[in-house]
Protein backbone atom coordinates (compact mmCIF):
# COMPACT_ATOMS: atom_id res chain seq x y z
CA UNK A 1 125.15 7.15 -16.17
CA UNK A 2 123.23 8.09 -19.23
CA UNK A 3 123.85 6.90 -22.69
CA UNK A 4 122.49 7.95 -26.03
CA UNK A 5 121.24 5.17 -28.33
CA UNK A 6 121.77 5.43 -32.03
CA UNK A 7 120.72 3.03 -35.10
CA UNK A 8 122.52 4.05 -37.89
CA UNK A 9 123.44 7.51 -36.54
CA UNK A 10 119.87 7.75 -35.92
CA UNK A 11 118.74 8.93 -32.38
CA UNK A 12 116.10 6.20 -30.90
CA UNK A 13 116.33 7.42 -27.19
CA UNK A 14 118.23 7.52 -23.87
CA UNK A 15 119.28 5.22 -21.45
CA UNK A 16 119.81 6.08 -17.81
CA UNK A 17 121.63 3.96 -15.36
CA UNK A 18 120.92 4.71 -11.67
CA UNK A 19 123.06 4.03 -8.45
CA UNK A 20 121.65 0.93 -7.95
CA UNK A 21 121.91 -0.63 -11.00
CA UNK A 22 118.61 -0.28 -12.07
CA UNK A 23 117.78 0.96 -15.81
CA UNK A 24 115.24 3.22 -17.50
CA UNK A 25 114.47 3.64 -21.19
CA UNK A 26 112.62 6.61 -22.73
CA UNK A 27 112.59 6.32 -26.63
CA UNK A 28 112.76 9.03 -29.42
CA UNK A 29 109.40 8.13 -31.11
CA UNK A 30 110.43 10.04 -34.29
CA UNK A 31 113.85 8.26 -34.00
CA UNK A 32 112.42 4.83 -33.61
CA UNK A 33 110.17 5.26 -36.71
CA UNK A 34 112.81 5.43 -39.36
CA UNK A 35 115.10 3.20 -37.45
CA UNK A 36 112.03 0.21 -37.35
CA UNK A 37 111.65 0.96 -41.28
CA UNK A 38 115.88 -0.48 -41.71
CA UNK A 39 115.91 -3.15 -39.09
CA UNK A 40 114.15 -4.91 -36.92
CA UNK A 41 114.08 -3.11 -33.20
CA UNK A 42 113.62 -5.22 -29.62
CA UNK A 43 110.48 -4.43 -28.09
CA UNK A 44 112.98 -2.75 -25.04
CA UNK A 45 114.27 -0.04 -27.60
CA UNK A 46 110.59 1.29 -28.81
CA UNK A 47 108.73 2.00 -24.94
CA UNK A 48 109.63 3.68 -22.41
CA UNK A 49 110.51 2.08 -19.18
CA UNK A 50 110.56 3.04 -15.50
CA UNK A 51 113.71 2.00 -13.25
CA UNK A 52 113.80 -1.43 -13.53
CA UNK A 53 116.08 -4.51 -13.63
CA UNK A 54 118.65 -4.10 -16.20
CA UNK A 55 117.59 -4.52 -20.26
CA UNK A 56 119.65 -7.26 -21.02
CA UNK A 57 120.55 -6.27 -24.83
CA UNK A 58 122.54 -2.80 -23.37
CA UNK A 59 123.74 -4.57 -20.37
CA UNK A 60 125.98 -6.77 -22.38
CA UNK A 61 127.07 -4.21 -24.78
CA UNK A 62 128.09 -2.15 -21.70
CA UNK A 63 129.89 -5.08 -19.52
CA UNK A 64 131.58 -6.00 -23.09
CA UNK A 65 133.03 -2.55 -23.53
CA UNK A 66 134.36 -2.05 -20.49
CA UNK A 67 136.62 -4.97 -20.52
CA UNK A 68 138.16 -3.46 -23.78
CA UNK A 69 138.22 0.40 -24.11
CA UNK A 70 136.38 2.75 -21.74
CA UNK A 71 132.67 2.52 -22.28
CA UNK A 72 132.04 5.66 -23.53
CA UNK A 73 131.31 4.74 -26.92
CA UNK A 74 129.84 0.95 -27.51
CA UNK A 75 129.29 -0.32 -30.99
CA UNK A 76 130.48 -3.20 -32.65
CA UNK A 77 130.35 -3.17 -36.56
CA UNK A 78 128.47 -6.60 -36.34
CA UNK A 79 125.26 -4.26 -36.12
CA UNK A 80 123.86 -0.30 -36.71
CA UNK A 81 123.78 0.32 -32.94
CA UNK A 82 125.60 2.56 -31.33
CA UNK A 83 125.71 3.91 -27.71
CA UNK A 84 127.32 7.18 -26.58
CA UNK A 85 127.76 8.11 -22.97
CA UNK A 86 126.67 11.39 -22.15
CA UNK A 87 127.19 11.67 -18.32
């Protein structure tokens, strides 16, 4: 699976979700810039990542969706993120 992650309609970069479970990150730098300007960002959401043990923060957004619509696009209007699967 892949998502696109969005603060405040804002691109800040991709999330990939392999067979296994595993996730990896690769941030929009330009995205991220004006994003970390509005709110505050976890560390997770401004490098880049190999595959690696789920990122808790998207994890839970994505185990939370799918018990209520689904999953293809998470946000909750508690916050300015948004995630939009894209395969």
């Amino acid at each position: 699976m892949k998502y696109e992650i969005y603060c405040k309609n804002t691109l800040i970069g991709v999330l990939e979700i392999n067979s296994d479970g595993q996730y990896k990150y690769t941030p929009n730098n330009e995205g991220v810039e004006v994003a970390k300007k509005e709110v505050s960002l976890i560390h997770e959401m401004q490098v880049k990542s190999d595959w690696r043990e789920p990122i808790p923060f998207f994890k839970n957004r994505i185990d939370n969706a799918k018990r209520f619509s689904d999953g293809k696009i998470i946000a909750y209007h508690t916050d300015p993120f948004k995630m939009i699967c894209i395969e």
